[in-house]
N, C-alpha and C. Protein backbone atom coordinates (compact mmCIF):
# COMPACT_ATOMS: atom_id res chain seq x y z
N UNK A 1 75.99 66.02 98.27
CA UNK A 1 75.72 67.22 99.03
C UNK A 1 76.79 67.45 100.10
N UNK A 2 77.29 66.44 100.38
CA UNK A 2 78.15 66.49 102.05
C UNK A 2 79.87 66.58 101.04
N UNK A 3 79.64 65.90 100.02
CA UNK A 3 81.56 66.20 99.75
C UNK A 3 81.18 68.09 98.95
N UNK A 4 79.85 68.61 98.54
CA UNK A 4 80.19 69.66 97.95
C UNK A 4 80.47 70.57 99.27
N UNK A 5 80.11 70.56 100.25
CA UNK A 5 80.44 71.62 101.69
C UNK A 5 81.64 71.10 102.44
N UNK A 6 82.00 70.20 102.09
CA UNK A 6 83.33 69.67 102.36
C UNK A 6 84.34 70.31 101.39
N UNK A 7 83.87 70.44 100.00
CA UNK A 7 84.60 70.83 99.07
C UNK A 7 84.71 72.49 99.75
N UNK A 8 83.72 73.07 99.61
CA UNK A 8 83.52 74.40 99.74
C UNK A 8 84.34 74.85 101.01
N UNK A 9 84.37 74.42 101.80
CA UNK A 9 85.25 74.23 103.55
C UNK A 9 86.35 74.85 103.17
N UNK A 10 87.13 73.92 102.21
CA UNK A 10 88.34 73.46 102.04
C UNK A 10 88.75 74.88 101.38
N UNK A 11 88.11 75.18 100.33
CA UNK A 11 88.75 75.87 99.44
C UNK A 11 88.38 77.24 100.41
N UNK A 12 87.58 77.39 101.45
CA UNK A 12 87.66 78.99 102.43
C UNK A 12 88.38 78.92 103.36
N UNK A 13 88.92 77.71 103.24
CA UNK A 13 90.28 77.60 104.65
C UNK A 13 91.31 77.70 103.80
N UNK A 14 91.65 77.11 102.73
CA UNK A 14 92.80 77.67 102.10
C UNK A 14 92.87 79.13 101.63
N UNK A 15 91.93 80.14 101.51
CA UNK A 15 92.37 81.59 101.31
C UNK A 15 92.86 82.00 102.23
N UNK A 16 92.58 81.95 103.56
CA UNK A 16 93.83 82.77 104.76
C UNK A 16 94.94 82.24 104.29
N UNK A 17 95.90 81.23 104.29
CA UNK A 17 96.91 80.90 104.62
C UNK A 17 97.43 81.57 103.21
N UNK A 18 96.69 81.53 102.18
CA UNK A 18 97.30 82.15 100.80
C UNK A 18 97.25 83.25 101.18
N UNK A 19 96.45 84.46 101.53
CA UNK A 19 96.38 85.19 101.95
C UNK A 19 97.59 85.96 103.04
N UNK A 20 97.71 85.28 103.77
CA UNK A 20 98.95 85.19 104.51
C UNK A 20 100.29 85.14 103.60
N UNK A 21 100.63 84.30 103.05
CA UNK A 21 101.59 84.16 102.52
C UNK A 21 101.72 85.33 101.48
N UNK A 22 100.94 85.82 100.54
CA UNK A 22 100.94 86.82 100.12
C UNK A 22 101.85 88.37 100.56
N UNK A 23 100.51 88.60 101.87
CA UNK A 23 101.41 89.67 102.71
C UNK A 23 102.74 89.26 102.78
N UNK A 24 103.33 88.06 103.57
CA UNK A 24 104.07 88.20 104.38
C UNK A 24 105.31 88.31 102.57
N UNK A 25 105.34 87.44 101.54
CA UNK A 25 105.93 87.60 100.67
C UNK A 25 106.22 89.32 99.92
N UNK A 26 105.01 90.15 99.67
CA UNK A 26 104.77 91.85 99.54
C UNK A 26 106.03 92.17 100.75
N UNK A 27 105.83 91.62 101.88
CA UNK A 27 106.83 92.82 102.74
C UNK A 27 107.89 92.29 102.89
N UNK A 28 108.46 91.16 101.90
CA UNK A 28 110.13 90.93 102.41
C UNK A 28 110.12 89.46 103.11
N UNK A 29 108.91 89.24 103.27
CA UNK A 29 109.03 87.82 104.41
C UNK A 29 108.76 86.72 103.47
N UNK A 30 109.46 84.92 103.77
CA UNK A 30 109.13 83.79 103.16
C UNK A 30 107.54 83.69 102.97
N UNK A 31 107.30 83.36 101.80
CA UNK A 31 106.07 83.16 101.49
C UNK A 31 105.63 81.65 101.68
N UNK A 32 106.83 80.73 101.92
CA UNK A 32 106.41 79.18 102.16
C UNK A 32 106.49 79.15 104.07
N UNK A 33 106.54 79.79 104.71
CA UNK A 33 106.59 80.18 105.69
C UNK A 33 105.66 80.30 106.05
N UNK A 34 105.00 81.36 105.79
CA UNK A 34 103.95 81.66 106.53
C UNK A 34 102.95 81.09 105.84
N UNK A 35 102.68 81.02 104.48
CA UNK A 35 102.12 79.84 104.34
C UNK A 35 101.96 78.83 105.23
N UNK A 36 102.90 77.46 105.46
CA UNK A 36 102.79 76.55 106.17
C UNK A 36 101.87 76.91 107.84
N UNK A 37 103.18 78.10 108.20
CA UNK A 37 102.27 78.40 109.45
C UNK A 37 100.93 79.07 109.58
N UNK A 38 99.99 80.15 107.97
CA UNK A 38 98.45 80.10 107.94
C UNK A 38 97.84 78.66 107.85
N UNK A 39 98.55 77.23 107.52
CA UNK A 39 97.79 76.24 107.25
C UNK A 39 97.91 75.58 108.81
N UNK A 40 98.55 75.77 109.41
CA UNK A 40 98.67 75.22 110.61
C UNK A 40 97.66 76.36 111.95
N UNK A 41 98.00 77.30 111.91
CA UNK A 41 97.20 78.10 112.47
C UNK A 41 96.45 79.34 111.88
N UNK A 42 95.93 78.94 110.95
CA UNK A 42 95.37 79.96 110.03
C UNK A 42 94.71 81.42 110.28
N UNK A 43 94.04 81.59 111.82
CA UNK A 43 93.36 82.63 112.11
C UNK A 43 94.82 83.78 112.98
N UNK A 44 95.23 82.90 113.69
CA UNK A 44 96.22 83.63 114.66
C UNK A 44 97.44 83.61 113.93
N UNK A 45 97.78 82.80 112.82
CA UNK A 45 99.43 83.45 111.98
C UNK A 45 98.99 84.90 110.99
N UNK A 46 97.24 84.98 110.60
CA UNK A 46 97.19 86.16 109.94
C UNK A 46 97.33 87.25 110.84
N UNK A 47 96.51 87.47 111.91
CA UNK A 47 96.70 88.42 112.99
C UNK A 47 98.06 88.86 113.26
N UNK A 48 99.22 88.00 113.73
CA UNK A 48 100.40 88.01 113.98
C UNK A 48 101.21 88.55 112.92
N UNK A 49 101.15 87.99 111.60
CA UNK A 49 101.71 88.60 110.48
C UNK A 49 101.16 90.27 110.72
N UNK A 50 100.09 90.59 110.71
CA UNK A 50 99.99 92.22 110.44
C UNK A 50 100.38 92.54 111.56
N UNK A 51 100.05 92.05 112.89
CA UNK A 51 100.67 92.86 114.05
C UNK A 51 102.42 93.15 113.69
N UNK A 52 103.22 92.21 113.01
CA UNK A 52 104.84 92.50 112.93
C UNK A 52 104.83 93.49 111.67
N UNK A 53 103.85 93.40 111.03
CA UNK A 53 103.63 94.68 109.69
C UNK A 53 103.39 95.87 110.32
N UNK A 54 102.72 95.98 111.50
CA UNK A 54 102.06 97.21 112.22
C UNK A 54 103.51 97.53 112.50
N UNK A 55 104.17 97.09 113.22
CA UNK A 55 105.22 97.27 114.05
C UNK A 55 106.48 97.95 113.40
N UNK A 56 106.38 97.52 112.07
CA UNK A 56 107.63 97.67 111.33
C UNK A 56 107.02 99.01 111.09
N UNK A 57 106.15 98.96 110.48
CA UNK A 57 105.27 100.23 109.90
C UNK A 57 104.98 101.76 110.68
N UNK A 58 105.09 101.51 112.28
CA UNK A 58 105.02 102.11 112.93
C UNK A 58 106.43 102.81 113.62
N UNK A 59 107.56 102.24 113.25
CA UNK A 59 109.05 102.31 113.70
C UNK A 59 109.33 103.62 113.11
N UNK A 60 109.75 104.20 114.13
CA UNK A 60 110.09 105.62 113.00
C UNK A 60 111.19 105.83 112.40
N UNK A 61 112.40 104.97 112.80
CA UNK A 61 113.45 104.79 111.92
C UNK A 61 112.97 104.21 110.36
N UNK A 62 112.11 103.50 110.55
CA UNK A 62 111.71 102.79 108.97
C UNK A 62 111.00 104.02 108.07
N UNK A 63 110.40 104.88 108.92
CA UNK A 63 109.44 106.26 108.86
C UNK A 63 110.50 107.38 108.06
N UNK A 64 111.60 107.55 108.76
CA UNK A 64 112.25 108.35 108.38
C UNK A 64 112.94 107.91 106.65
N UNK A 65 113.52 106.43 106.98
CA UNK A 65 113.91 105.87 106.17
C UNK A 65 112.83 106.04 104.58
N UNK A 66 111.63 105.51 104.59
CA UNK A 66 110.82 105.80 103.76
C UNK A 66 110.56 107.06 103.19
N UNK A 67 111.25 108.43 104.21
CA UNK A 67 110.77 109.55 103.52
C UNK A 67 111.86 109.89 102.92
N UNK A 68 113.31 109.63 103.17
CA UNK A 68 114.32 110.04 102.63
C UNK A 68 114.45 108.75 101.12
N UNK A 69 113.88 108.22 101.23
CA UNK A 69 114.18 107.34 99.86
C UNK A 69 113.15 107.88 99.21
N UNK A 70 111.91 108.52 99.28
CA UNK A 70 111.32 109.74 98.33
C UNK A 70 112.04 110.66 97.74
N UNK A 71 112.56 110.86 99.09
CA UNK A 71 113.75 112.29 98.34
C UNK A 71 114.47 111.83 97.69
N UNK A 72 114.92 111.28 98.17
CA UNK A 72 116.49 110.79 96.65
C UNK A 72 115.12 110.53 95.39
N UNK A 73 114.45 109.77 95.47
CA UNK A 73 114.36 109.29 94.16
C UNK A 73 113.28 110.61 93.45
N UNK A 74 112.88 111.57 93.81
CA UNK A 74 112.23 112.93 93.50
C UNK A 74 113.90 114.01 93.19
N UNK A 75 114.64 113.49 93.67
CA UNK A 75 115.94 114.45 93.62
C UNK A 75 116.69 113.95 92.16
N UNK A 76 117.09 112.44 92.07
CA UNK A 76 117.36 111.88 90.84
C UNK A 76 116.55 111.82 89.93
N UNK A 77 114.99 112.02 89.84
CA UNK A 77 114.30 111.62 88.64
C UNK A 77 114.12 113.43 88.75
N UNK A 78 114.35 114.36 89.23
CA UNK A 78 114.67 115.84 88.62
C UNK A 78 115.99 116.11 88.00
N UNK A 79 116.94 115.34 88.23
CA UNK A 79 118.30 115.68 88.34
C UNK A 79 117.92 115.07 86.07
N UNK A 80 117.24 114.03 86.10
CA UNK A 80 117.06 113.52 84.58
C UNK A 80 116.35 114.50 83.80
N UNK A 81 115.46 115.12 84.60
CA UNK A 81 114.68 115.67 83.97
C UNK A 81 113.93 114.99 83.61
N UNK A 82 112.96 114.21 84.69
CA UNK A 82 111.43 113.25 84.57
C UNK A 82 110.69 114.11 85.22
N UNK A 83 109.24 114.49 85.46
CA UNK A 83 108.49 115.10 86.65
C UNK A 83 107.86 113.91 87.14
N UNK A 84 107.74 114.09 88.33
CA UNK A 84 106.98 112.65 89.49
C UNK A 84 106.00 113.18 89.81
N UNK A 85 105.32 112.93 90.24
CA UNK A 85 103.74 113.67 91.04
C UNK A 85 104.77 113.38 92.40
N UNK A 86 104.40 114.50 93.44
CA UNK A 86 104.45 114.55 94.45
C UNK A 86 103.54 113.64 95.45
N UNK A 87 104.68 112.65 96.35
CA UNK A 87 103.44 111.89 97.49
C UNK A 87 102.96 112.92 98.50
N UNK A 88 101.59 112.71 99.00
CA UNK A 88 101.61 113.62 99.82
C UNK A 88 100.89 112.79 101.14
């Protein structure tokens, strides 16, 4: 009874840090990285990871950047003659 909630512990403390590593791998960042650091501080490296996701996300140079790489690629996949659905 005591190693199955020991078992069970284990395996809900290891989803943040996978979890973590995930994101931080999706946006460009080491995934053994933040890994290590969700296993070391698991509650406050997830927080921290999205707060530097917020941040990037919120930059309006990255803002601008993201809308002009729509355009090009809505400008080249017309230029082929593909139709895209429009983001809106």
């Amino acid at each position: 009874m005591f190693i199955d909630i020991i078992l069970a512990f284990l395996c809900a403390l290891s989803f943040l840090p996978l979890t973590t590593g995930y994101c931080a791998y999706s946006y460009g960042r080491s995934f053994w990285l933040w890994f290590a650091l969700g296993c070391v501080l698991p509650i406050v490296s997830f927080f921290l990871l999205f707060a530097l996701l917020y941040r990037k996300e919120m930059d309006r140079g990255e803002q601008l950047l993201a809308e002009a790489k729509a355009i090009l690629a809505a400008d080249e996949a017309e230029a082929r003659g593909v139709k895209i659905k429009d983001e809106e």
